[in-house]
Protein backbone atom coordinates (compact mmCIF):
# COMPACT_ATOMS: atom_id res chain seq x y z
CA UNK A 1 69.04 27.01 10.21
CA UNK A 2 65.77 27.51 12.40
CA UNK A 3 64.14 24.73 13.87
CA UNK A 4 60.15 24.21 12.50
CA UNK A 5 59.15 25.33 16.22
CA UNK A 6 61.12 28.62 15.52
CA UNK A 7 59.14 29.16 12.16
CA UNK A 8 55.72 28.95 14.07
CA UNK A 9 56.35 31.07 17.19
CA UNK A 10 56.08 34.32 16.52
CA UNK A 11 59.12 36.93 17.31
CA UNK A 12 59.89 38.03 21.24
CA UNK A 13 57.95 41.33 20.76
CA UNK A 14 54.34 39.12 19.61
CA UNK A 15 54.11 36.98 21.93
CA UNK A 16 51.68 38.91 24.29
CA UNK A 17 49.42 40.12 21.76
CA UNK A 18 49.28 36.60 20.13
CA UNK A 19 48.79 34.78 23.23
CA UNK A 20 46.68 37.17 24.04
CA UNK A 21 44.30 37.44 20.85
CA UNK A 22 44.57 33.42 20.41
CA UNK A 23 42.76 33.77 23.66
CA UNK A 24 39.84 36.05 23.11
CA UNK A 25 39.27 34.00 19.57
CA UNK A 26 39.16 30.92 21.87
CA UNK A 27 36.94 32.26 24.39
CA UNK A 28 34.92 33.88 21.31
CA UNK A 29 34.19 30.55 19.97
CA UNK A 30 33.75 29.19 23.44
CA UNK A 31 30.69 31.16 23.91
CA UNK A 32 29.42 30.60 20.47
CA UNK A 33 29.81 26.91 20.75
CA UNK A 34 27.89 27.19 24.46
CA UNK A 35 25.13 29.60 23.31
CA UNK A 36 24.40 27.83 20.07
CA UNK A 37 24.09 24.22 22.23
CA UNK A 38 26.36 22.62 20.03
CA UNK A 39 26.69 19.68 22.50
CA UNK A 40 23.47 19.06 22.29
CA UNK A 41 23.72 18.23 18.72
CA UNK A 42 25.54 15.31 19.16
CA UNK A 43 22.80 13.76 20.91
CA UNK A 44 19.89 11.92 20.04
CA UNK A 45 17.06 13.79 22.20
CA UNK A 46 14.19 14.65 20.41
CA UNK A 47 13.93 18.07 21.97
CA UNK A 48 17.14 19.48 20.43
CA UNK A 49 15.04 19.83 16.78
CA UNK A 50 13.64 22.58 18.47
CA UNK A 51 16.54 24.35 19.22
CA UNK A 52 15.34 26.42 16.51
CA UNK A 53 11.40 27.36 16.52
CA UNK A 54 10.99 26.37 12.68
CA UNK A 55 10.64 22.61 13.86
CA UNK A 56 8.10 23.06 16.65
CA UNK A 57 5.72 21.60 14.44
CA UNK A 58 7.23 18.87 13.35
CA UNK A 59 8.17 18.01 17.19
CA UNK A 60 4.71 18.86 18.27
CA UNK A 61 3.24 16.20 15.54
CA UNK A 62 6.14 13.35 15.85
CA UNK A 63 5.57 13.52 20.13
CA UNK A 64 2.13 12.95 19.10
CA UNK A 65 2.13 10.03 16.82
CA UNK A 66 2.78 6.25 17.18
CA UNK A 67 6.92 6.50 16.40
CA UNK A 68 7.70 8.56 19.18
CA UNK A 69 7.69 5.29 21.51
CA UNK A 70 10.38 3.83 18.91
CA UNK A 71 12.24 6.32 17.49
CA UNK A 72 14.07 9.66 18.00
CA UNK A 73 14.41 12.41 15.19
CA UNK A 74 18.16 10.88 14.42
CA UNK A 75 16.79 7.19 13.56
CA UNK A 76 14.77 8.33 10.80
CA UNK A 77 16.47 11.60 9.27
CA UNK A 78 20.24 10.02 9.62
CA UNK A 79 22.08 7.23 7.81
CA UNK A 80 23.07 4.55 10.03
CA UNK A 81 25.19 2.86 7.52
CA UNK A 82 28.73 3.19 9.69
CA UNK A 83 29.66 5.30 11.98
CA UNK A 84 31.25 7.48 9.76
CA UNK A 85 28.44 8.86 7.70
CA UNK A 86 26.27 8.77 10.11
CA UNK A 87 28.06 11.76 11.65
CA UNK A 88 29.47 12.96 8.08
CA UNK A 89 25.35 13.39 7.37
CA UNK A 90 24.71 14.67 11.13
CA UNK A 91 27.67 17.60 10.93
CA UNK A 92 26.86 18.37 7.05
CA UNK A 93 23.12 19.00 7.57
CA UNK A 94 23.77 20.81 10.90
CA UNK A 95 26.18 23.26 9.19
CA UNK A 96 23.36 24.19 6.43
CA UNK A 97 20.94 24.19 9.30
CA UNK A 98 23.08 26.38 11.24
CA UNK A 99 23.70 28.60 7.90
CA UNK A 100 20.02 28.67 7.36
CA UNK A 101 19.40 30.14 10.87
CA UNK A 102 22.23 32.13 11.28
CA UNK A 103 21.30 34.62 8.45
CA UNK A 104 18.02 34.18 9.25
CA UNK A 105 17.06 32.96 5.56
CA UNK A 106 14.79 29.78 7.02
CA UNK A 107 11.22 29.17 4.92
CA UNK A 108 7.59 29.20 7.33
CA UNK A 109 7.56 25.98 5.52
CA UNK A 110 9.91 23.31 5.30
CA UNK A 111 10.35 20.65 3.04
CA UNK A 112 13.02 17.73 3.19
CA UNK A 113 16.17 17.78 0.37
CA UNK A 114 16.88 15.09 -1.56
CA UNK A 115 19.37 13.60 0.16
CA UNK A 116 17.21 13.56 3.19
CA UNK A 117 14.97 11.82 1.45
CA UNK A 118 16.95 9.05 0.19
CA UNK A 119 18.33 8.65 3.87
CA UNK A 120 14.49 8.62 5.30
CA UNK A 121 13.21 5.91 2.34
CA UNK A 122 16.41 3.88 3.67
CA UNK A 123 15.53 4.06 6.93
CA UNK A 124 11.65 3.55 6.65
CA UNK A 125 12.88 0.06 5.00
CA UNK A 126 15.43 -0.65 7.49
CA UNK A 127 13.13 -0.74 10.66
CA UNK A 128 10.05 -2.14 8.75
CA UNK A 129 11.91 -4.37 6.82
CA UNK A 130 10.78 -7.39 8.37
CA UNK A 131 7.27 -6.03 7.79
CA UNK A 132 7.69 -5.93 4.52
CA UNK A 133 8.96 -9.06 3.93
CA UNK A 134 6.49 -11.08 5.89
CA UNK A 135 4.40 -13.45 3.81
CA UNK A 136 1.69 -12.78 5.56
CA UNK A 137 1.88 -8.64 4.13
CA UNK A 138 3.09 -9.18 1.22
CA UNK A 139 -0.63 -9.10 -0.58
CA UNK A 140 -0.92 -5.74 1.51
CA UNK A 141 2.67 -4.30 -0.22
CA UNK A 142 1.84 -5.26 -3.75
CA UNK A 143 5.82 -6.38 -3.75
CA UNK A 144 8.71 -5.42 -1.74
CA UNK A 145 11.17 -5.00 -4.51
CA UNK A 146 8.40 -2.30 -6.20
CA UNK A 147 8.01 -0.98 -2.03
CA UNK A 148 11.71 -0.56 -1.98
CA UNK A 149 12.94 0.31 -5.32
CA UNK A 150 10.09 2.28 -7.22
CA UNK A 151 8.14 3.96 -4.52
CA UNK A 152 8.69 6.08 -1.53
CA UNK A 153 6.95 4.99 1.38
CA UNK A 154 5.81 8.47 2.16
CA UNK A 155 3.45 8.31 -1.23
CA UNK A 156 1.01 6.22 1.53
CA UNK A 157 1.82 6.83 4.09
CA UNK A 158 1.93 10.58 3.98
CA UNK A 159 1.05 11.54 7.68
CA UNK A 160 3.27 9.09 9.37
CA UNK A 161 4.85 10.70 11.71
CA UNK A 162 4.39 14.20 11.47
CA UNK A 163 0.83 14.61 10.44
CA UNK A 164 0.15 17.35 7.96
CA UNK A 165 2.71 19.88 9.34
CA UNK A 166 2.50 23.00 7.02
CA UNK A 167 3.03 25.84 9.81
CA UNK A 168 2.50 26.23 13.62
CA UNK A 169 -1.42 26.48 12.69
CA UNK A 170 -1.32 22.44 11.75
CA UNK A 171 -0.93 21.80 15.98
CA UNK A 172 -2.83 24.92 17.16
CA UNK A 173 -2.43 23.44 20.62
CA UNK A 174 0.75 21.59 20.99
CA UNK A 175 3.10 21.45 23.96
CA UNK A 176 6.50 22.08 22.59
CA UNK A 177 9.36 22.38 24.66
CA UNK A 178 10.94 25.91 24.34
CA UNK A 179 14.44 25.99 24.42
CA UNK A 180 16.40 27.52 27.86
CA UNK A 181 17.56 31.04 27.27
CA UNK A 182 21.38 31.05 26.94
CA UNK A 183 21.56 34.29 28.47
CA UNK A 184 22.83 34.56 32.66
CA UNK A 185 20.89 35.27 34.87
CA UNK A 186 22.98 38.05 36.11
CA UNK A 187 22.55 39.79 32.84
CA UNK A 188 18.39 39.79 33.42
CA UNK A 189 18.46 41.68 36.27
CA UNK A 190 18.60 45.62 35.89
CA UNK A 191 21.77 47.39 36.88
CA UNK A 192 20.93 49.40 40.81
């Protein structure tokens, strides 16, 4: 009877062109995963929402407005629940992110899903919470349960943070950080 290690390799004669193609598909994704900054994903800098140029805008309009001294793109648009859904949310909405761009089917405009919204209307009470349940704001918030439970907080305060982003026109003259060129520099230069 083989052994379950005899089952997996593969016969004398394969072993070179297995180990050989299990190495170019390794390289292969590699590459992809270096070119496509996947690292950078798992960070919480700002500047990799613009990995893509669809989200200069909304960049250009959050580095201008009051939460950028507070917050990174992460503390609003992901669920910080538990660890695990926060990076169950973060890997789920990168992979239809990554889908979006990779067969080049993005909108000019974008608008947020629903789940995104739910996890931005829980975050918006999370940091402001104590806000919101100061006595002293409470005649500014009508009530907190109606704030929290009825409402999003986005029906008031609709330009907080991003302004009125509809396209690269709504910050004409933004600074945006473009996004390093993955390609080496000794591919730039013309053959002799």
């Amino acid at each position: 009877m083989r052994s379950l290690v005899q089952k997996i390799l593969p016969p004398e004669k394969w072993k070179v062109p297995v180990l050989i193609t299990s190495g170019i598909l390794f390289g292969i994704l590699v590459f992809l995963f270096h070119i496509s900054r996947a690292s950078s994903y798992l960070s919480d800098d700002a500047k990799t929402c613009v990995n893509c140029h669809i989200m200069a805008p909304q960049y250009a309009t959050w580095s201008h407005s009051s939460h950028r001294e507070e917050t990174n793109c992460n503390d609003c648009h992901v669920p910080h629940n538990n660890f695990v859904n926060h990076y169950y949310f973060k890997a789920m909405d990168g992979l239809r992110h990554a889908t979006i761009f990779t067969l080049r089917a993005e909108p000019q405009v974008i608008f947020i899903k629903e789940a995104g919204q739910k996890v931005v209307q829980n975050n918006c009470i999370r940091c402001h919470e104590p806000l919101m349940t100061d006595s002293r704001m409470l005649n500014f918030t009508n009530s907190y349960q109606c704030a929290k439970e009825q409402r999003q907080c986005w029906e008031c305060h609709r330009e907080t943070p991003h302004g009125r982003v509809n396209s690269l026109s709504s910050v004409p003259n933004a600074r945006v950080p473009l996004p390093e060129s993955p390609v080496p520099e000794w591919m730039k230069t013309e053959p002799e």
